[in-house]
Protein backbone atom coordinates (compact mmCIF):
# COMPACT_ATOMS: atom_id res chain seq x y z
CA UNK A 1 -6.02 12.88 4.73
CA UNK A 2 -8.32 11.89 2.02
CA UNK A 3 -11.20 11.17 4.11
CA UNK A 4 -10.91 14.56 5.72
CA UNK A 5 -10.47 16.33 1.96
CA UNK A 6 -13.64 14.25 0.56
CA UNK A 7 -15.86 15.48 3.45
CA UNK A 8 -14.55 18.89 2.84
CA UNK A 9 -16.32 18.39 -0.28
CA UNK A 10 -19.61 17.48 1.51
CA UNK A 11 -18.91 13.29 0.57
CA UNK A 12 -22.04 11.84 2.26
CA UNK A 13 -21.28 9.16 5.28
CA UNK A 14 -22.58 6.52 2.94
CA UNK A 15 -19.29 7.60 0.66
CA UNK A 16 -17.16 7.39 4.02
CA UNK A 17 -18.39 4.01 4.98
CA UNK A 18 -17.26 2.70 1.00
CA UNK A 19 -13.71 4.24 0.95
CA UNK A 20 -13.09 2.70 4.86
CA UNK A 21 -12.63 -0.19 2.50
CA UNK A 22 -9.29 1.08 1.42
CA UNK A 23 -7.83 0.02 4.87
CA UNK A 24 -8.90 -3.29 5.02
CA UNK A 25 -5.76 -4.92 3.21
CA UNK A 26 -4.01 -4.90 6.50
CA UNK A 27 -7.21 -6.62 7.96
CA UNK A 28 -7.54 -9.44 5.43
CA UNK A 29 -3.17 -10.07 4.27
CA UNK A 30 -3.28 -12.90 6.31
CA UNK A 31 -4.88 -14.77 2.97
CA UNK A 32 -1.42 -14.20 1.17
CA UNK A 33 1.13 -13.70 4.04
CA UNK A 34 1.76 -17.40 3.78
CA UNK A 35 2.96 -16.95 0.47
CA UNK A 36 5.24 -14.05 1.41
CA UNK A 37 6.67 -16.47 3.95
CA UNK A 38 7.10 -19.16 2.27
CA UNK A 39 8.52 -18.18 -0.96
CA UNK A 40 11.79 -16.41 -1.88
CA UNK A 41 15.16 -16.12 -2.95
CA UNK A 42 17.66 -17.59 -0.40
CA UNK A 43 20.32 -15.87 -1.52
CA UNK A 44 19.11 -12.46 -1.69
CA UNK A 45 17.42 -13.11 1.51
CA UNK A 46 14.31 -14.21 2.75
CA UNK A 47 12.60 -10.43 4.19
CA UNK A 48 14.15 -8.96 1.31
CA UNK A 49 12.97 -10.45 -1.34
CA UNK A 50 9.35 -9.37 -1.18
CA UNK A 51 10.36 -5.78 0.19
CA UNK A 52 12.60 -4.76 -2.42
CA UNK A 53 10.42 -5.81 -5.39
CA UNK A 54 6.81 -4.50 -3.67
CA UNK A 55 8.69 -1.08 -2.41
CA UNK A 56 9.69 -0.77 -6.10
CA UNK A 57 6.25 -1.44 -7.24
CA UNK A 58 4.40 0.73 -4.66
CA UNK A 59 6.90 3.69 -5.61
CA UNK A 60 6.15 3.40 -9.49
CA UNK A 61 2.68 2.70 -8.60
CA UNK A 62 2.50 6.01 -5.91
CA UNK A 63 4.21 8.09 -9.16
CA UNK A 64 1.22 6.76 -11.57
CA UNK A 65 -1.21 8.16 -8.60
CA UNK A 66 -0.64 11.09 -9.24
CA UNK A 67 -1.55 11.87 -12.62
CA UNK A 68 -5.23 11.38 -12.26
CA UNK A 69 -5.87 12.08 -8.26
CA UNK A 70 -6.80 15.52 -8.54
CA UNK A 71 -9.67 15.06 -11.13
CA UNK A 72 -10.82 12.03 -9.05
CA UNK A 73 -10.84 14.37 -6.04
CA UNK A 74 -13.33 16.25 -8.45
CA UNK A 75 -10.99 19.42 -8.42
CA UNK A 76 -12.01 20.64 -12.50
CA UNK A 77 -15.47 21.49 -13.74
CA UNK A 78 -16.81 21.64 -10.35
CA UNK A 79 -17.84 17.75 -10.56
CA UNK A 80 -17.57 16.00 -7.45
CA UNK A 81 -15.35 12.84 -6.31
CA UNK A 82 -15.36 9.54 -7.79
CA UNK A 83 -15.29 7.60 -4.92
CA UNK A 84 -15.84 4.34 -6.61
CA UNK A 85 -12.34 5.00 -8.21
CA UNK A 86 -11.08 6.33 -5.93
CA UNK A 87 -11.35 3.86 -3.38
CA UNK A 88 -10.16 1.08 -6.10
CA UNK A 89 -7.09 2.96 -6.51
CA UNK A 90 -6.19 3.41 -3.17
CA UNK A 91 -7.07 -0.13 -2.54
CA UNK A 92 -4.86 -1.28 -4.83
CA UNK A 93 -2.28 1.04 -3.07
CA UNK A 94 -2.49 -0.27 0.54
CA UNK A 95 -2.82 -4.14 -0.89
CA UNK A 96 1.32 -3.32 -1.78
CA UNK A 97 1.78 -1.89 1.54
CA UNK A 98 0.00 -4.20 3.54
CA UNK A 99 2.21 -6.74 1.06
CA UNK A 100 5.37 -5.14 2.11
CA UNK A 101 4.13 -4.62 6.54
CA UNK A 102 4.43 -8.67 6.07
CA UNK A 103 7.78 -8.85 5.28
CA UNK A 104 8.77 -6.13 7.64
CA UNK A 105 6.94 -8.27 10.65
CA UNK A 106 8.53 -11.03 10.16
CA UNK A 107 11.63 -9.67 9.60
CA UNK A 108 11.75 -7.60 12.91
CA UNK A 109 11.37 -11.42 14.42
CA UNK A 110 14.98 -12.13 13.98
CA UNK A 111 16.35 -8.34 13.58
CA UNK A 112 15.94 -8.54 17.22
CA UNK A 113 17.02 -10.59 19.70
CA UNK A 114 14.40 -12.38 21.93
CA UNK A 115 14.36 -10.18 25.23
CA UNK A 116 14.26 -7.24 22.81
CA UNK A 117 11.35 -8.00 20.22
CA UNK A 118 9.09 -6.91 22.82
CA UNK A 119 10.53 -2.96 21.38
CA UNK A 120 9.76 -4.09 17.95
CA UNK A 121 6.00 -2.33 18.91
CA UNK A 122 7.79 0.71 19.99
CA UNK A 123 9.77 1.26 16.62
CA UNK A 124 6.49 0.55 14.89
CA UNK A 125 4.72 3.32 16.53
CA UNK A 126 7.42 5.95 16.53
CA UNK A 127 7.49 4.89 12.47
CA UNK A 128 3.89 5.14 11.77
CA UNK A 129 3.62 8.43 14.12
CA UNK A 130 6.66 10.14 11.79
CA UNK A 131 4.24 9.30 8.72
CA UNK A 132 1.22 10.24 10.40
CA UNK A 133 3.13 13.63 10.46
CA UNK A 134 4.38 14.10 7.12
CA UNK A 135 1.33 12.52 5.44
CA UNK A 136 -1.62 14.21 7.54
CA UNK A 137 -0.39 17.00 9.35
CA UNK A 138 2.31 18.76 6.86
CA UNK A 139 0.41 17.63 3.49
CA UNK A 140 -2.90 19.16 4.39
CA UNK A 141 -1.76 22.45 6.26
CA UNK A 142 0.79 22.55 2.67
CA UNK A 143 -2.19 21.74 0.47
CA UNK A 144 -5.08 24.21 2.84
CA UNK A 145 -5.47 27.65 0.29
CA UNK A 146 -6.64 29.75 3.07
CA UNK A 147 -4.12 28.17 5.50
CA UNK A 148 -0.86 29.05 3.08
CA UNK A 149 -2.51 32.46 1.97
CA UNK A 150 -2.73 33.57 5.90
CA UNK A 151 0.83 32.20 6.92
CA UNK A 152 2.85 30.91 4.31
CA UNK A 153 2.16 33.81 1.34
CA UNK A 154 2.93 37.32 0.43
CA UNK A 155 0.45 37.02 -2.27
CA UNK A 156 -2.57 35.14 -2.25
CA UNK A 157 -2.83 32.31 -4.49
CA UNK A 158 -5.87 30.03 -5.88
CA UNK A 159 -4.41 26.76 -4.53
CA UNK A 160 -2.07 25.54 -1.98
CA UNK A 161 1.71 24.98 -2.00
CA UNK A 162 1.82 21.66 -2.50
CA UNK A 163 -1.75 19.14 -4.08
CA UNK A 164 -1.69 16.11 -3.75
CA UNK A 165 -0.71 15.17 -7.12
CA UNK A 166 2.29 17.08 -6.31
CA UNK A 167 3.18 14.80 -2.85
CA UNK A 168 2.43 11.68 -4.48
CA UNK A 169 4.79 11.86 -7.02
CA UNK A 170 7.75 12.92 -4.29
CA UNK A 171 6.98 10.41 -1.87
CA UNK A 172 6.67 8.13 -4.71
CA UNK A 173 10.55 8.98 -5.94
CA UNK A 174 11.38 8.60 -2.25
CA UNK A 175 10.18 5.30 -2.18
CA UNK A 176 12.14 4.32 -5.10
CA UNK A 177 15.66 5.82 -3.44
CA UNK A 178 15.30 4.43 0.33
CA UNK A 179 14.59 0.78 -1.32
CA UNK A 180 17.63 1.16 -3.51
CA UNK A 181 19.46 1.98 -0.47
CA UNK A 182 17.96 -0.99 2.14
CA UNK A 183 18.69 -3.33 -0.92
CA UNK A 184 22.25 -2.21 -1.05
CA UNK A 185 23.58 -1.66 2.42
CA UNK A 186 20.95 -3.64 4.52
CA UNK A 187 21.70 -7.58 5.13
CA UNK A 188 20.14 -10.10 6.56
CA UNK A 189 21.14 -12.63 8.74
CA UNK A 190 21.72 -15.58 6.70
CA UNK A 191 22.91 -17.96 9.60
CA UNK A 192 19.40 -17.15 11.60
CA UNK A 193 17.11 -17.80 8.71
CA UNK A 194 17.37 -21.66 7.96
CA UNK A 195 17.58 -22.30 11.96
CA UNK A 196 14.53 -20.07 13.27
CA UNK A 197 12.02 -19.68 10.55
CA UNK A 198 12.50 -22.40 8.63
CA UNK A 199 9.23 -24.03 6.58
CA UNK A 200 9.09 -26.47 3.29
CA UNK A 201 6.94 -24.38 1.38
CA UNK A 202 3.52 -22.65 0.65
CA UNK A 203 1.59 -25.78 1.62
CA UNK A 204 3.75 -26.40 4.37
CA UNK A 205 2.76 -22.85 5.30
CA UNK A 206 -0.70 -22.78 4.97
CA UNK A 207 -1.11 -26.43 6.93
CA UNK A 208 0.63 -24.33 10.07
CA UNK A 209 -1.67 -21.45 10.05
CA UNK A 210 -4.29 -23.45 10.00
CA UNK A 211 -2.62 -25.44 12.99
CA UNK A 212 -2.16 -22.00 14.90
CA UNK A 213 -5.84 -20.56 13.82
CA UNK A 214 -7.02 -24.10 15.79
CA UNK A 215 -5.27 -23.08 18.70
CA UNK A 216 -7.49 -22.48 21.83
CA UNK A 217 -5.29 -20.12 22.95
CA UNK A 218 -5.03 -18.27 19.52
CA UNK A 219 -8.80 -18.60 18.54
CA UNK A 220 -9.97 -16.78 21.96
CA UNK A 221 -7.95 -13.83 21.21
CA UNK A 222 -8.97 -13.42 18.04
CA UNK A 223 -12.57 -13.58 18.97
CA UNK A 224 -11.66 -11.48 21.86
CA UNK A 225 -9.89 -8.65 19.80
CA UNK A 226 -12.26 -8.63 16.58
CA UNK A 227 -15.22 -7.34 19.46
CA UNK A 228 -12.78 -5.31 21.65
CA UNK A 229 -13.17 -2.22 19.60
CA UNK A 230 -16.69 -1.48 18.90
CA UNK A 231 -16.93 0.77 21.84
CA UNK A 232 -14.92 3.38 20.24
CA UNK A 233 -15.92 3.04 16.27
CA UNK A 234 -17.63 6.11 16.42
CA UNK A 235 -15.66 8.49 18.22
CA UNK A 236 -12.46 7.00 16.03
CA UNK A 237 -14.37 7.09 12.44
CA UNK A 238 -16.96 9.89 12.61
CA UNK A 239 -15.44 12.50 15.15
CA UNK A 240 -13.03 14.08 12.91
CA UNK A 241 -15.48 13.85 10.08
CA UNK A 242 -18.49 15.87 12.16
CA UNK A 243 -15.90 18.52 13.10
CA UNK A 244 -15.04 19.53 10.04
CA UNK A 245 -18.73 19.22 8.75
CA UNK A 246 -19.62 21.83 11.73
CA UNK A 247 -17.13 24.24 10.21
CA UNK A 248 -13.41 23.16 11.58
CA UNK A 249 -10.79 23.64 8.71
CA UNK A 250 -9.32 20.74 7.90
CA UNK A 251 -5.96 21.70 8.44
CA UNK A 252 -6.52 23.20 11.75
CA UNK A 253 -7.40 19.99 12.68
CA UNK A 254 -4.39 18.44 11.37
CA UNK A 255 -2.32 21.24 12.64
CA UNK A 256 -3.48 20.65 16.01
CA UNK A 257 -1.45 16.75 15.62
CA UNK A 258 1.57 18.88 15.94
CA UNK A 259 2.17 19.80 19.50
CA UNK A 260 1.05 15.68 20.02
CA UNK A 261 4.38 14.37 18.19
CA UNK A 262 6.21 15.23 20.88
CA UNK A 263 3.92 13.10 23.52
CA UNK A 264 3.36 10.74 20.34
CA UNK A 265 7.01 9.60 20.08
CA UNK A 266 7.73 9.29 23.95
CA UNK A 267 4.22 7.42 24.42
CA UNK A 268 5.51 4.13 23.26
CA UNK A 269 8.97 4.58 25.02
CA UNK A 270 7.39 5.16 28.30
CA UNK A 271 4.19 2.51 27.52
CA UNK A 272 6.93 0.11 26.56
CA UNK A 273 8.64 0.03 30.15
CA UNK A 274 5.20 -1.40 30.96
CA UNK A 275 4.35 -3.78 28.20
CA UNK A 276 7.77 -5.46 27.74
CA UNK A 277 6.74 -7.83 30.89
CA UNK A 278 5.09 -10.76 31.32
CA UNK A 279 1.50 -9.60 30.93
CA UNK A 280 1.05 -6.26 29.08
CA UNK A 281 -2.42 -6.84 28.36
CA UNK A 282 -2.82 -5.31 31.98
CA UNK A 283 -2.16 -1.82 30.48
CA UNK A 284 -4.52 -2.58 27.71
CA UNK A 285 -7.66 -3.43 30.21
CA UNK A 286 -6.28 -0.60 32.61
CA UNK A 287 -6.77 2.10 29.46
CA UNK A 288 -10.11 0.73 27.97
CA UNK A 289 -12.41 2.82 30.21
CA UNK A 290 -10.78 5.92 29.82
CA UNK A 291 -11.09 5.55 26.46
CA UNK A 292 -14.68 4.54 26.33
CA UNK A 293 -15.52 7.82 28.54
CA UNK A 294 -13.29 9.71 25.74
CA UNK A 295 -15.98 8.77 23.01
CA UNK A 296 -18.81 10.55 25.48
CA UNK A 297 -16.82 13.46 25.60
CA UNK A 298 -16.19 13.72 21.84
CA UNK A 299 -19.79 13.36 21.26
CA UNK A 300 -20.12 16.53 23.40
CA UNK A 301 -17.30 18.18 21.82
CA UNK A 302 -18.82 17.75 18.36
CA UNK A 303 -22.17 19.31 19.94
CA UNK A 304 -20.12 22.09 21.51
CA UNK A 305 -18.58 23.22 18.28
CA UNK A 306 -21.94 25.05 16.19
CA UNK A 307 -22.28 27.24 19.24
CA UNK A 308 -18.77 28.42 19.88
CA UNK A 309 -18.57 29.48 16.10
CA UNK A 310 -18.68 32.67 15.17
CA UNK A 311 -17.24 35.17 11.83
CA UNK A 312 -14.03 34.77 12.44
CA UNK A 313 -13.53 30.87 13.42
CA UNK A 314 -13.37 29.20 16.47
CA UNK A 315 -11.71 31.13 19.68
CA UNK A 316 -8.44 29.62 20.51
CA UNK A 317 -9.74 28.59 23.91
CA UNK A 318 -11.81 26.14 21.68
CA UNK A 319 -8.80 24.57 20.07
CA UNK A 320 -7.19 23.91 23.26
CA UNK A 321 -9.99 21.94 24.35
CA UNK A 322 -9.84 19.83 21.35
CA UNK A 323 -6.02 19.92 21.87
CA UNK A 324 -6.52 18.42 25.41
CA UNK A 325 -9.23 16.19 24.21
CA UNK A 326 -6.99 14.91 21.79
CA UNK A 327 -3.82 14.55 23.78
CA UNK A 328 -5.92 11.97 26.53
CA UNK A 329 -7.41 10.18 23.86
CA UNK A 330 -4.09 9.68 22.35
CA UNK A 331 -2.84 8.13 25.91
CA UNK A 332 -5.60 5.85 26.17
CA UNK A 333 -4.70 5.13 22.36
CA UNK A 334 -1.13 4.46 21.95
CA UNK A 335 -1.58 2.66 25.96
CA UNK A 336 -3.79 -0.43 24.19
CA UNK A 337 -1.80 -0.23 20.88
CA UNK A 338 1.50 -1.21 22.19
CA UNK A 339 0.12 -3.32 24.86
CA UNK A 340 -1.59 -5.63 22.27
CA UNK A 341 1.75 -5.16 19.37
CA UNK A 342 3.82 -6.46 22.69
CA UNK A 343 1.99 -8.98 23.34
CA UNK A 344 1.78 -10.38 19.75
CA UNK A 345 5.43 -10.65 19.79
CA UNK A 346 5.73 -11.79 22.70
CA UNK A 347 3.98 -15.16 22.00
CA UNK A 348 4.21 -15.55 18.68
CA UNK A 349 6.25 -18.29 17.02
CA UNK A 350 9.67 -17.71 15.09
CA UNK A 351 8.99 -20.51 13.45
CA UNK A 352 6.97 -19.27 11.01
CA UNK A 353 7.53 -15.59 12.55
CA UNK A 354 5.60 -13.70 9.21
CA UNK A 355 2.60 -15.10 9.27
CA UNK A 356 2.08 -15.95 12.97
CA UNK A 357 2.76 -12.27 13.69
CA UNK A 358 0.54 -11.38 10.56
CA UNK A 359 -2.03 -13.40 12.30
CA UNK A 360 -2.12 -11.38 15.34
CA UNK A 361 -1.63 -8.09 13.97
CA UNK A 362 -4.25 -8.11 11.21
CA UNK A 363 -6.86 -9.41 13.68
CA UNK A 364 -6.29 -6.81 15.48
CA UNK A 365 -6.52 -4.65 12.71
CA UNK A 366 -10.03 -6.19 11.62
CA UNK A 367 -11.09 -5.33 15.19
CA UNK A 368 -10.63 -1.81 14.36
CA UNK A 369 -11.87 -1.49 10.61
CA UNK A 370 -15.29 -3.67 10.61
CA UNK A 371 -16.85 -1.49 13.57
CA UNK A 372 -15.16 1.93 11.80
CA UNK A 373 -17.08 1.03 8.93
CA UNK A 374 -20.42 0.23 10.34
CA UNK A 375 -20.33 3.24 11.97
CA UNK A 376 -19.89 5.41 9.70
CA UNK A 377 -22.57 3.78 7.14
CA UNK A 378 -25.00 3.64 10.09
CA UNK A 379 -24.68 7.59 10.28
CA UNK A 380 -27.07 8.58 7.60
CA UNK A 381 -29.57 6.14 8.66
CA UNK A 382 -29.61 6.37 11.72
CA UNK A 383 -30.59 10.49 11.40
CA UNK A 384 -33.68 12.01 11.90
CA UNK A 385 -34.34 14.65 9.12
CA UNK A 386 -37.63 17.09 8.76
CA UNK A 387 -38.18 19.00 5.93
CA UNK A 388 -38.90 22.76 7.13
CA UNK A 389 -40.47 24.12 4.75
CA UNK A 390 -44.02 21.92 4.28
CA UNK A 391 -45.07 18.83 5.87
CA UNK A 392 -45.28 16.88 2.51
CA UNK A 393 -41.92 16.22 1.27
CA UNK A 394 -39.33 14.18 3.65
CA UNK A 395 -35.75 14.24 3.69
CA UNK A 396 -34.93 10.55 4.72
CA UNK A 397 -33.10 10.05 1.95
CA UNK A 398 -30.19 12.15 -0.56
CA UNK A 399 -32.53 12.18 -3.69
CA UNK A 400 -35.52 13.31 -1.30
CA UNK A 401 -32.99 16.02 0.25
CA UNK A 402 -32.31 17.46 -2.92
CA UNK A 403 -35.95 17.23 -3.91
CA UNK A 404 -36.90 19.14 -0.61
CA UNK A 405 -34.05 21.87 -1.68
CA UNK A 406 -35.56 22.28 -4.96
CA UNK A 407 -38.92 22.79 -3.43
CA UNK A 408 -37.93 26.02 -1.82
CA UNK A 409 -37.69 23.77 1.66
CA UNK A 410 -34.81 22.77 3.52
CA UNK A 411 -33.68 19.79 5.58
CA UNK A 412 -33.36 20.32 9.29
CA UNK A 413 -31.91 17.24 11.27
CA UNK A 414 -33.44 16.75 14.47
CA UNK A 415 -31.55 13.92 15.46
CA UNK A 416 -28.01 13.30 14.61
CA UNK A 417 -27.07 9.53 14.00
CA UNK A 418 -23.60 9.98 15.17
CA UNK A 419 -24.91 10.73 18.63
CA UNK A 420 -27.27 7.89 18.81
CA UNK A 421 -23.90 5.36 18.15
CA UNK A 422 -21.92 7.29 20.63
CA UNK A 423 -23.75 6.34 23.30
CA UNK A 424 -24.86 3.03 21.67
CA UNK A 425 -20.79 2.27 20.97
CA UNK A 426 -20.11 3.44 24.68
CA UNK A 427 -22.80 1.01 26.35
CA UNK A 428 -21.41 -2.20 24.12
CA UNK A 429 -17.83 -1.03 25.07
CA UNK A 430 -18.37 -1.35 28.83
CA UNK A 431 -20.06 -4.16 28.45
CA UNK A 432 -17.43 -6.14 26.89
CA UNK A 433 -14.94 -4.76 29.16
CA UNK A 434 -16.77 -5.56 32.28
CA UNK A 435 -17.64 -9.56 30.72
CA UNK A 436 -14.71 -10.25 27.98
CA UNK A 437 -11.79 -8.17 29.81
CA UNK A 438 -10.90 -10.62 32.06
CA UNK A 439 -10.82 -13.78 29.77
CA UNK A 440 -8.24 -11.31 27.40
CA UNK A 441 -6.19 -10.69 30.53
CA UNK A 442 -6.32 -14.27 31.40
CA UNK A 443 -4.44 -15.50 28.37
CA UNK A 444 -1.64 -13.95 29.64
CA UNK A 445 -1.43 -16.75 32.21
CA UNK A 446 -1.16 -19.06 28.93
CA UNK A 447 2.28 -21.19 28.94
CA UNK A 448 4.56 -20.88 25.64
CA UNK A 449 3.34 -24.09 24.79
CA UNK A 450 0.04 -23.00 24.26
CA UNK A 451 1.29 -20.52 21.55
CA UNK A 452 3.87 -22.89 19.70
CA UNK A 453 3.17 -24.41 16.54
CA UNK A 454 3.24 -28.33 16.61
CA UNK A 455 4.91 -29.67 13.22
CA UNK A 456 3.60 -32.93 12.08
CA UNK A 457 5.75 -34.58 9.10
């Protein structure tokens, strides 16, 4: 949501590319998931006692949020958003959840029995698609002015129903209750903890990381994954961004997310039927092409929109293209998404079940955030700006935009950098899947033994 709100407020790409940081956490908690592993309190369990106390902390911390967010979002005196501060505070935010997605990995190791972990991918997509919903979709069609004035009011008002200061501090008090309540009525297994995942400590730990990172088996799909994404950083990152800096409402865009939680929530129960085998990294190589051709037709989406616009809005024949567009892309999502989550559990090693499945799952995530971030800080420069009103001013850069405005000019872009990396991102993605696809696929054909730790006393 707060992307989508800070280019509502005409945030430049540069600004984009700096608050991608926030989601990197989950990329780099492998450096303390060893830690979260290794040390707790055995008799208040071993999941448990890093989820209780960071849930406690991240629901305080979500309450202190949001005092300040709104003038950070540069909502008084008509300054703009701190995104320096911003992106600190949210950073700080998403190191405590990325703390607490450590715990809950390993602990859905031994909540489930062997031949089921494979689902453990399914609950963790229905999950993140219910807050996906609640956080995106409901909070900015609540928090849209024109959208609750139009549908939701009698009377207009100069705000929406709900800011964000407002859902901050309720999902923060909800955080505090539904921890109270797993720490009261939720137990762990006690007899499955010393046999399965048993390790001597945070040395002990870190030596078996190491061990797995040395793996041939492990280190090829990690440098297969950390590459596999590039082909679709900029229709992921910068799509939703361009549309709403054509003229899409922001919440129209989220609103359109609705009729997809439907399809969203059986995705991963149908996918699943697929990827609980022995090689569901089949559906992920089946799905990449689709998806690369997705990013083409995104590109000509955001090209479409400018001359479909007119007084009024968009014509509802235009959201049901993006609707569509949306709906395939999500297939093609959700189809590579569970394949890889069911694979990572399917080799990884109770042993030291937290951090091995940490391992996996924040390569992955890497994979995803390092391109998203290029791309969108290789937007600005790579677009092609001419100044229209004289032929000695330019407009390559903000301070010589704003120069040219000042002038009496105005910028015109004549080339758009977001279309240069779609077809750039597109090339690189078929590329890798037509060379690297079939050495992913391959590890499939892996025994267990390549996957299992070795222990050395």
């Amino acid at each position: 949501s707060v992307p989508l709100i800070l280019q509502s407020k005409s945030a430049s790409y540069t600004d984009q590319a700096f608050f991608s940081f926030v989601f990197w956490p989950f990329s780099l908690k492998l450096l303390w998931a060893p830690l979260v592993d290794a040390v707790y309190l055995r008799g208040f369990g071993r999941r448990k006692s890093w989820l209780g106390p960071t849930q406690y902390v991240l629901g305080l911390f979500i309450i202190y949020m949001s005092t300040p967010v709104d003038v950070l979002l540069g909502d008084r005196e008509g300054r703009g958003p701190d995104v320096v501060a911003l992106t600190v505070t949210f950073f700080l935010f998403e190191f405590l959840a990325a703390t607490q997605d450590i715990a809950v990995d390993g602990w859905a190791l031994t909540m489930l029995s062997r031949e089921n972990v494979g689902y453990a991918s399914t609950c963790n997509s229905v999950g993140q698609t219910a807050g996906y919903f609640l956080g995106n979709v409901l909070f900015l069609a609540l928090e849209s002015t024109s959208f609750c004035n139009k549908y939701l009011r009698f009377q207009p008002q100069p705000q929406g129903i709900v800011t964000l200061s407002d859902f901050l501090f309720f999902w923060g008090a909800v955080f505090l209750i539904t921890t109270t309540l797993v720490a009261l009525l939720k137990k762990e297994n006690k007899e499955l903890t010393p046999t399965k995942e048993e390790t001597k400590g945070i040395t002990d730990t870190y030596r078996l990381l190491f061990s797995i990172i040395k793996m041939p088996a492990v280190l090829t799909f990690c440098l297969l994954i950390l590459t596999a994404k590039v082909g679709f950083s900029a229709a992921d990152a910068v799509t939703g961004l361009k549309l709403v800096e054509e003229g899409v409402p922001k919440e129209h865009l989220a609103l359109l997310a609705v009729p997809m939680v439907p399809l969203q929530i059986i995705l991963p129960l149908i996918i699943s039927k697929y990827t609980a085998g022995p090689q569901p990294l089949n559906t992920f190589y089946k799905a990449m092409p689709f998806r690369l051709l997705l990013g083409l037709e995104f590109a000509f989406l955001v090209w479409w929109t400018p001359k479909v616009k007119h007084a009024g809005g968009f014509p509802v024949y235009y959201y049901v293209v993006v609707l569509l567009s949306y709906a395939l892309h999500q297939i093609t999502l959700y189809s590579m998404y569970v394949a890889i989550m069911a694979f990572n559990a399917k080799v990884s090693d109770p042993l030291i079940g937290g951090t091995y499945m940490t391992l996996l799952n924040t390569v992955s995530n890497l994979g995803g955030n390092w391109p998203s971030t290029v791309a969108l800080w290789l937007v600005d420069p790579l677009t092609v700006k001419e100044w229209a009103g004289g032929q000695e001013q330019t407009c390559g850069t903000a301070v010589a935009a704003e120069l040219c405005t000042k002038a009496g000019g105005s910028c015109v872009t004549t080339l758009d950098g977001y279309y240069v990396e779609s077809v750039i991102c597109v090339i690189l993605g078929f590329g890798w899947w037509f060379l690297l696809g079939p050495k992913l696929k391959k590890l499939q054909d892996e025994g267990q033994s390549s996957w299992k730790c070795k222990r050395t006393n």
